[in-house]
PDB file of N, CA and C in Angstrom:
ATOM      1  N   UNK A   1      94.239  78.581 106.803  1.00  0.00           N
ATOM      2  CA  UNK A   1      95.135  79.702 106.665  1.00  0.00           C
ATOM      3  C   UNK A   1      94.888  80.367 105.316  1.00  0.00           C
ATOM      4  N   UNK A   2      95.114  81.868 105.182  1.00  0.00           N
ATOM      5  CA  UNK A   2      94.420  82.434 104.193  1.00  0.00           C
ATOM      6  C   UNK A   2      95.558  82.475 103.338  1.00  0.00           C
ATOM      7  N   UNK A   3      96.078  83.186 102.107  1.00  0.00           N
ATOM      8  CA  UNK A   3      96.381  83.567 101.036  1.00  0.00           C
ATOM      9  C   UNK A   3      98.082  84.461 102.078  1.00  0.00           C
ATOM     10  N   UNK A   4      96.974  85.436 102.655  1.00  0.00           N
ATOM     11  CA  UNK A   4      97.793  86.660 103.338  1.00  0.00           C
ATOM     12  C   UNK A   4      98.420  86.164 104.282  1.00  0.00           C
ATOM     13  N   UNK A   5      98.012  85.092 105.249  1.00  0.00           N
ATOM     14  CA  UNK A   5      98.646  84.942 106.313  1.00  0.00           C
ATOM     15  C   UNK A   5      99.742  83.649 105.760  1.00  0.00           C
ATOM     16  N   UNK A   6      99.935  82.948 105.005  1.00  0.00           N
ATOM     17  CA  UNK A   6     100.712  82.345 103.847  1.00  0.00           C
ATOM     18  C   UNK A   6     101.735  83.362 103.446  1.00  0.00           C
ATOM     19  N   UNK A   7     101.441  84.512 103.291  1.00  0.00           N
ATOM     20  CA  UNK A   7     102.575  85.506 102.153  1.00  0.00           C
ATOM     21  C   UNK A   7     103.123  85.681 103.174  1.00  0.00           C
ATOM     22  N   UNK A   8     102.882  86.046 104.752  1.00  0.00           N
ATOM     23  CA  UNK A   8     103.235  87.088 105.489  1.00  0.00           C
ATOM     24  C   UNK A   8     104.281  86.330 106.175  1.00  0.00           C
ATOM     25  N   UNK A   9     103.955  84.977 105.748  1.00  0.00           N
ATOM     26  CA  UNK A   9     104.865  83.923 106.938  1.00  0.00           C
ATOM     27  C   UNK A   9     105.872  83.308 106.120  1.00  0.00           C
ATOM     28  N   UNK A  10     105.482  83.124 105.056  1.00  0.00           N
ATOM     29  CA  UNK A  10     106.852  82.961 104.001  1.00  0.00           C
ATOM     30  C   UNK A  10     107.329  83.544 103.326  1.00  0.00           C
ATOM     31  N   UNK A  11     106.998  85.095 103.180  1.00  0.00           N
ATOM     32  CA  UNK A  11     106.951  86.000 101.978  1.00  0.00           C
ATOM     33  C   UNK A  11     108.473  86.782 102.349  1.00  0.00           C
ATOM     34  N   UNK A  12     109.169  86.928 101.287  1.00  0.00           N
ATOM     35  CA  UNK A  12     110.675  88.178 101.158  1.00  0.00           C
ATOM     36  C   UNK A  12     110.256  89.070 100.273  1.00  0.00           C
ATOM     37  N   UNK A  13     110.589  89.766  99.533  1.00  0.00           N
ATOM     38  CA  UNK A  13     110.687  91.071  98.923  1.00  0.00           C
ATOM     39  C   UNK A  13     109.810  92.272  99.212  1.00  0.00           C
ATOM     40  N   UNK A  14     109.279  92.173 100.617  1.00  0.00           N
ATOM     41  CA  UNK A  14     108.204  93.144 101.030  1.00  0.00           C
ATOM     42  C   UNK A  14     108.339  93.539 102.334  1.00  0.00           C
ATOM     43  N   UNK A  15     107.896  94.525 103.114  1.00  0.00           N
ATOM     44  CA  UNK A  15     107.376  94.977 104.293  1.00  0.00           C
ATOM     45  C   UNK A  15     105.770  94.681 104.332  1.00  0.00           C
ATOM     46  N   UNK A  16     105.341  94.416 105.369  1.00  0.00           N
ATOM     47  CA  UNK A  16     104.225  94.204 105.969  1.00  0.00           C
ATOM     48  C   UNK A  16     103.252  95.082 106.856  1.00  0.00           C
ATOM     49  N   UNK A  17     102.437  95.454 106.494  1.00  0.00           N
ATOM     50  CA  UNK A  17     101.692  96.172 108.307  1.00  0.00           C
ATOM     51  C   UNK A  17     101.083  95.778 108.552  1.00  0.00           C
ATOM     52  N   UNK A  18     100.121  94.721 109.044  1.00  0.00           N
ATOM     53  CA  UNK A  18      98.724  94.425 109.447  1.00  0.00           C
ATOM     54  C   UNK A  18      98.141  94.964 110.480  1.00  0.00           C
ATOM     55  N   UNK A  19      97.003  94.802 110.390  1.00  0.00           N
ATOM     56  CA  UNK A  19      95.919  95.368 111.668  1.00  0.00           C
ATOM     57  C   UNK A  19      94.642  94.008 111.620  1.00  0.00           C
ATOM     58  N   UNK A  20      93.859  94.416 112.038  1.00  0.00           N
ATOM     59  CA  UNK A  20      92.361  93.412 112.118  1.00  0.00           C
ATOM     60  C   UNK A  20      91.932  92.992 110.744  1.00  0.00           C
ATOM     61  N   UNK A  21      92.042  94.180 110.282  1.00  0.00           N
ATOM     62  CA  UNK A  21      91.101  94.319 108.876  1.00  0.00           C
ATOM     63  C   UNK A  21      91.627  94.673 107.970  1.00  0.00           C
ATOM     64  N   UNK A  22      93.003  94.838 107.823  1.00  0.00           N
ATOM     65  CA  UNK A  22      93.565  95.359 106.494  1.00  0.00           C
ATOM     66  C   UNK A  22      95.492  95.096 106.787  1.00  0.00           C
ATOM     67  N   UNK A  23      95.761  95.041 105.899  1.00  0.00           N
ATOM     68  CA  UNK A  23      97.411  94.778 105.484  1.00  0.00           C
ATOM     69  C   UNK A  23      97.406  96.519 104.500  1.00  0.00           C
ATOM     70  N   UNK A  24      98.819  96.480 104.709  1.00  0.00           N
ATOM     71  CA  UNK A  24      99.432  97.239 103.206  1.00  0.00           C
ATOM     72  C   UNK A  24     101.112  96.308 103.547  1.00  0.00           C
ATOM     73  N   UNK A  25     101.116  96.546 101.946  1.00  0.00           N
ATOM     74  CA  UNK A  25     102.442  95.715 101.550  1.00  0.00           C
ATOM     75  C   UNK A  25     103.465  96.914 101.070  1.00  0.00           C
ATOM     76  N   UNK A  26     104.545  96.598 100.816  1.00  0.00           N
ATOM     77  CA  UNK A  26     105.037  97.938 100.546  1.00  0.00           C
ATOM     78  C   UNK A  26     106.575  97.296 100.075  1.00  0.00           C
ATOM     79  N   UNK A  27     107.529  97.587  99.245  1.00  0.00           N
ATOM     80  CA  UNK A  27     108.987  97.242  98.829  1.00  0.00           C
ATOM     81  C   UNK A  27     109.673  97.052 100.318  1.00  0.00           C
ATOM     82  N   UNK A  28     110.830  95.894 100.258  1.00  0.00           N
ATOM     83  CA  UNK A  28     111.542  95.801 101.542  1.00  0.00           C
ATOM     84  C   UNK A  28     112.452  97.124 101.403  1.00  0.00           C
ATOM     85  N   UNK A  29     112.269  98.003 100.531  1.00  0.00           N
ATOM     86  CA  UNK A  29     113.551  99.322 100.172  1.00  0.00           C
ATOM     87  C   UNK A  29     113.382  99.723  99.444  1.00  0.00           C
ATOM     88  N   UNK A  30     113.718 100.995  99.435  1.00  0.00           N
ATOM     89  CA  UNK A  30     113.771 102.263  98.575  1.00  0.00           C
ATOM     90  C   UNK A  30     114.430 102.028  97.360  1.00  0.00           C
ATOM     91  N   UNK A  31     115.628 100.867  96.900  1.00  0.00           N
ATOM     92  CA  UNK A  31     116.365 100.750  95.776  1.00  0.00           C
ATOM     93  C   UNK A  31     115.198 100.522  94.686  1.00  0.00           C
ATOM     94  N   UNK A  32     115.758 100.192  93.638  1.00  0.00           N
ATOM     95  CA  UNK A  32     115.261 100.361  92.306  1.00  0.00           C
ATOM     96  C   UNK A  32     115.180  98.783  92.272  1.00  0.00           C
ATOM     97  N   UNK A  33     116.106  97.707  92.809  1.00  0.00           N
ATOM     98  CA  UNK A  33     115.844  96.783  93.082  1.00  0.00           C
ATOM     99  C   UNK A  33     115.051  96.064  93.568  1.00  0.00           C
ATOM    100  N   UNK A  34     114.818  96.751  95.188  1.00  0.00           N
ATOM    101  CA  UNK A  34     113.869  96.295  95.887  1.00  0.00           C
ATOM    102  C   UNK A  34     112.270  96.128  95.396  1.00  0.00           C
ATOM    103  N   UNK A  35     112.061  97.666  94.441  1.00  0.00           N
ATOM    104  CA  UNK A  35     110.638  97.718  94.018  1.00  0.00           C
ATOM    105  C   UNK A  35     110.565  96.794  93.107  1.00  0.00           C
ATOM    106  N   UNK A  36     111.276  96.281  91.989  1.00  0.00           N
ATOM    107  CA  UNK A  36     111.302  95.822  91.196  1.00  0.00           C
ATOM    108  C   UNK A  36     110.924  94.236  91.674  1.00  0.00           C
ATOM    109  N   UNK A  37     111.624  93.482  92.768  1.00  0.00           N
ATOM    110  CA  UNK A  37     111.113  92.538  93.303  1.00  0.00           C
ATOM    111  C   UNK A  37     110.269  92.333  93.935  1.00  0.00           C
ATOM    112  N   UNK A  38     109.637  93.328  94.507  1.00  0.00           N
ATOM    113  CA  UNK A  38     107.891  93.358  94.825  1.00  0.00           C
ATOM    114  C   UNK A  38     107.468  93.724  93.802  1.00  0.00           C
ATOM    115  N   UNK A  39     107.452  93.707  92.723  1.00  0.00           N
ATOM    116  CA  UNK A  39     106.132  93.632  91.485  1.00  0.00           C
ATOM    117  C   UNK A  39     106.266  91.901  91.654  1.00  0.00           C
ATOM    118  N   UNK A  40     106.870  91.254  91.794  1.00  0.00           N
ATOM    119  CA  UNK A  40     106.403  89.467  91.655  1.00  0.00           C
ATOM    120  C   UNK A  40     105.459  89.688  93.253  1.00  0.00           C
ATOM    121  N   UNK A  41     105.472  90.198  94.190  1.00  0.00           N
ATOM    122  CA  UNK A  41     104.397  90.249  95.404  1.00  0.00           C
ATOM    123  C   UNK A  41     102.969  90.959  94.837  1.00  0.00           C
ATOM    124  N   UNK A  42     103.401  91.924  93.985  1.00  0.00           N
ATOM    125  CA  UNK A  42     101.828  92.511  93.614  1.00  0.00           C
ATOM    126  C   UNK A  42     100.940  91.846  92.423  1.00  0.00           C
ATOM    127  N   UNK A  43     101.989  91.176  91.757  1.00  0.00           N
ATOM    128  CA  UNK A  43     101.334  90.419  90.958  1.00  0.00           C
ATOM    129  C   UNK A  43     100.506  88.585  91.602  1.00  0.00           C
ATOM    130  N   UNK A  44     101.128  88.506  92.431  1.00  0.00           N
ATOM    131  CA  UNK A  44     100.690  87.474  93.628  1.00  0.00           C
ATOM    132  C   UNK A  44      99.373  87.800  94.474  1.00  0.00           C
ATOM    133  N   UNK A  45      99.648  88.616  94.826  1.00  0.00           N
ATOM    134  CA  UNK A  45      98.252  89.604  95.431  1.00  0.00           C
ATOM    135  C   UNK A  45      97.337  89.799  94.472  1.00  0.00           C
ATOM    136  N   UNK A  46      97.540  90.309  93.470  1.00  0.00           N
ATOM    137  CA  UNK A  46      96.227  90.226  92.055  1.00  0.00           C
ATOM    138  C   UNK A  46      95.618  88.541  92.139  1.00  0.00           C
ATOM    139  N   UNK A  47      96.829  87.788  91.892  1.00  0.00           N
ATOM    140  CA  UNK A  47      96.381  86.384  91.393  1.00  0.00           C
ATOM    141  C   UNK A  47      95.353  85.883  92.581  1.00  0.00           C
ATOM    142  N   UNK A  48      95.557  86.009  93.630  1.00  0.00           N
ATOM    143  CA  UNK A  48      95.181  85.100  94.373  1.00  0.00           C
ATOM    144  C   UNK A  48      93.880  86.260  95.207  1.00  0.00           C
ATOM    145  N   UNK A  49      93.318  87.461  95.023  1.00  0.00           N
ATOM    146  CA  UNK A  49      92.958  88.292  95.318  1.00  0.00           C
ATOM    147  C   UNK A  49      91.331  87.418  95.298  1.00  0.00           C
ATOM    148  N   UNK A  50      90.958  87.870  96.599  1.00  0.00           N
ATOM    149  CA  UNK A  50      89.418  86.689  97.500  1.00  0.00           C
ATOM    150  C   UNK A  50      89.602  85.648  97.904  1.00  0.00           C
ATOM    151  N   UNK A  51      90.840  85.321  97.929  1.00  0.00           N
ATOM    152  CA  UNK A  51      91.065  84.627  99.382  1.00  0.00           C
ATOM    153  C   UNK A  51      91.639  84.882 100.304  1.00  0.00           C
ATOM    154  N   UNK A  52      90.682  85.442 101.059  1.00  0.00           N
ATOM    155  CA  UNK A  52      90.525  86.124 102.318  1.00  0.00           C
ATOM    156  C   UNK A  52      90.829  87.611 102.533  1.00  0.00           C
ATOM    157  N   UNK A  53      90.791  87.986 101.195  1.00  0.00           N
ATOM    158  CA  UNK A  53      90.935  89.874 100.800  1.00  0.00           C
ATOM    159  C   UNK A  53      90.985  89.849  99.705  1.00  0.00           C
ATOM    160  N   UNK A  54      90.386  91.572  99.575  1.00  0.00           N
ATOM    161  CA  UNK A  54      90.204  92.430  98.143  1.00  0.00           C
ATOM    162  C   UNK A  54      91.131  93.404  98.119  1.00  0.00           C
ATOM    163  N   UNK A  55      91.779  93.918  97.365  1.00  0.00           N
ATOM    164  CA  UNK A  55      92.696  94.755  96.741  1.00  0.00           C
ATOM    165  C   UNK A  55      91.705  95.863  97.094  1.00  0.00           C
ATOM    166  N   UNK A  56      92.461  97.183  97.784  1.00  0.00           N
ATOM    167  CA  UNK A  56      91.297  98.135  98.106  1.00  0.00           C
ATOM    168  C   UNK A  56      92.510  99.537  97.150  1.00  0.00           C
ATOM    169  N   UNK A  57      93.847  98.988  97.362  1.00  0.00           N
ATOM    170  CA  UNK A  57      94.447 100.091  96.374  1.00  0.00           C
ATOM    171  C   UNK A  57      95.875  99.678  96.305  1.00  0.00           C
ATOM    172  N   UNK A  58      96.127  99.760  94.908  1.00  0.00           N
ATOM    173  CA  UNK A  58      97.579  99.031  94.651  1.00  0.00           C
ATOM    174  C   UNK A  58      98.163 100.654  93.563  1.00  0.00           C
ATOM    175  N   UNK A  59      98.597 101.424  94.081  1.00  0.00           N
ATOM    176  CA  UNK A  59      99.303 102.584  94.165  1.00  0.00           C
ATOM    177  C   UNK A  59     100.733 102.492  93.161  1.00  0.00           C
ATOM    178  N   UNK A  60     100.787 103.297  92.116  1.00  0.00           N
ATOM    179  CA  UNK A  60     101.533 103.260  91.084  1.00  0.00           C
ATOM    180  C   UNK A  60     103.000 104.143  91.393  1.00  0.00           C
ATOM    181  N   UNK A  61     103.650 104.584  91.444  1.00  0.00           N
ATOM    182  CA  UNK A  61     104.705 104.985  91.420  1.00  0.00           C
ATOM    183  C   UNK A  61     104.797 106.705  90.300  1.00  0.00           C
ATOM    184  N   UNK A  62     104.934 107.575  90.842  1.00  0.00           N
ATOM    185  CA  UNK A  62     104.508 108.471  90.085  1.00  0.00           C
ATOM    186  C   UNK A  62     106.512 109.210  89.563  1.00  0.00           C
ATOM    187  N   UNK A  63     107.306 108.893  90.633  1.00  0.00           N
ATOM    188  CA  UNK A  63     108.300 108.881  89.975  1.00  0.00           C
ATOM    189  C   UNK A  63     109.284 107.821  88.923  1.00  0.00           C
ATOM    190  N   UNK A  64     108.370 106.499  88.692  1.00  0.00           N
ATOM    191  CA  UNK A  64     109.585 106.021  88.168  1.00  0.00           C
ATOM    192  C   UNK A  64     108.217 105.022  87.065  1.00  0.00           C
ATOM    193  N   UNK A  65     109.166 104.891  85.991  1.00  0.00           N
ATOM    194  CA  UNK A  65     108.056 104.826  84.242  1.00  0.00           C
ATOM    195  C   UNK A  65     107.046 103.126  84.490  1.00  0.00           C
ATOM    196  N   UNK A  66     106.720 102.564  83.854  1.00  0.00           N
ATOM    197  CA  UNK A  66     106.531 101.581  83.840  1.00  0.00           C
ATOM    198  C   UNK A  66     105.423 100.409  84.517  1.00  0.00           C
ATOM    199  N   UNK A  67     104.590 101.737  85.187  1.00  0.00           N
ATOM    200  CA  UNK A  67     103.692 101.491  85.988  1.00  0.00           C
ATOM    201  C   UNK A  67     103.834 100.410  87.016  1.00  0.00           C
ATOM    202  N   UNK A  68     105.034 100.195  87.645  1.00  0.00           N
ATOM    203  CA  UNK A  68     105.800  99.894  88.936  1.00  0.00           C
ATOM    204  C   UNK A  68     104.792 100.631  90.150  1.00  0.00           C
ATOM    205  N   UNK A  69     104.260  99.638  91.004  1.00  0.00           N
ATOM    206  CA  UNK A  69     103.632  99.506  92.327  1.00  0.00           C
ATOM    207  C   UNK A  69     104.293  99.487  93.498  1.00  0.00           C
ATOM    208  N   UNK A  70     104.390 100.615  93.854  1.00  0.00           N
ATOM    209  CA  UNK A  70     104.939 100.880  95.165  1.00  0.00           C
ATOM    210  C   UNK A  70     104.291 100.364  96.740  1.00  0.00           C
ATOM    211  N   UNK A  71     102.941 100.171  96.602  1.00  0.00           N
ATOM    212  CA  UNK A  71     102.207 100.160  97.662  1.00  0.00           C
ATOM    213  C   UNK A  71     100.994  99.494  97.408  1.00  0.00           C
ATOM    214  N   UNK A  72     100.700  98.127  98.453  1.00  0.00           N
ATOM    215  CA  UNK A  72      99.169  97.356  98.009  1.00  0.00           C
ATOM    216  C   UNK A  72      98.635  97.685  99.207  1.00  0.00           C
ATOM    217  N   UNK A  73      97.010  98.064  99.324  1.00  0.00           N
ATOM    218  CA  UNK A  73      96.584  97.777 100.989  1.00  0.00           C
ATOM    219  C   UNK A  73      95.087  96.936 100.311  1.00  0.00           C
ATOM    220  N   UNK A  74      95.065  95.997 101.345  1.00  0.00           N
ATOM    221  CA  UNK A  74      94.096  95.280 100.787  1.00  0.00           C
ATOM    222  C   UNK A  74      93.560  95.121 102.372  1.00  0.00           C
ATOM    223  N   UNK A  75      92.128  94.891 102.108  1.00  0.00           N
ATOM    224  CA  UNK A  75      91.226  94.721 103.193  1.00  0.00           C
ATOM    225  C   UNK A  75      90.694  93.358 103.341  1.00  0.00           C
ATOM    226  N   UNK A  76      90.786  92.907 104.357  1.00  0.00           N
ATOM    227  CA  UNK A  76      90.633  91.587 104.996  1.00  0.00           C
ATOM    228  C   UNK A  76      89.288  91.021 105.167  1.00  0.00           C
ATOM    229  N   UNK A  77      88.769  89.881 104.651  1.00  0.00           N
ATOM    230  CA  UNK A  77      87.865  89.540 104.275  1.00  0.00           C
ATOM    231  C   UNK A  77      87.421  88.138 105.682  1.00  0.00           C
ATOM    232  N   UNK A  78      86.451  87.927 105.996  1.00  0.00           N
ATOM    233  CA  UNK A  78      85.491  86.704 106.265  1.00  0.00           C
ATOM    234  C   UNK A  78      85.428  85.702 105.732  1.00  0.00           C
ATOM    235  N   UNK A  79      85.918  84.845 105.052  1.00  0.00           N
ATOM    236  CA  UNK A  79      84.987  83.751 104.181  1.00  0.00           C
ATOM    237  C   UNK A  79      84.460  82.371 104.561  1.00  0.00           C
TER     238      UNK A  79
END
């Protein structure tokens, strides 16, 4: 079992999309809260990033300071 399929099955502070070949992760909500508790998911996704995916774009937040990540899509890997 990979990294992703681990987050996806135990993971809270996020929404999910998968397909074959790629995920995007995204805040469980629009609050100021919610994003704030997916930065511990995007920083998880950095750490553990090649097993079994690469970070293809982890998307900054253009309304709010602090370089807060609104959005990861990472592409699904072989290994």
């Amino acid at each position: 079992m990979t990294y992703i399929d681990r987050l996806i099955a135990n993971g809270t502070n996020f929404r999910v999309d998968r397909k074959e070949s790629s995920a995007s992760f995204r805040p469980a909500g629009d609050s100021e809260a919610d994003v704030d508790a997916f930065q511990s998911v995007v920083r998880d996704l950095r750490a553990n990033e090649g097993d079994g995916y690469k970070i293809h774009l982890a998307h900054p937040m253009s309304d709010r300071g602090h370089g807060l990540i609104d959005l990861v899509l990472v592409t699904l890997t072989q290994d």
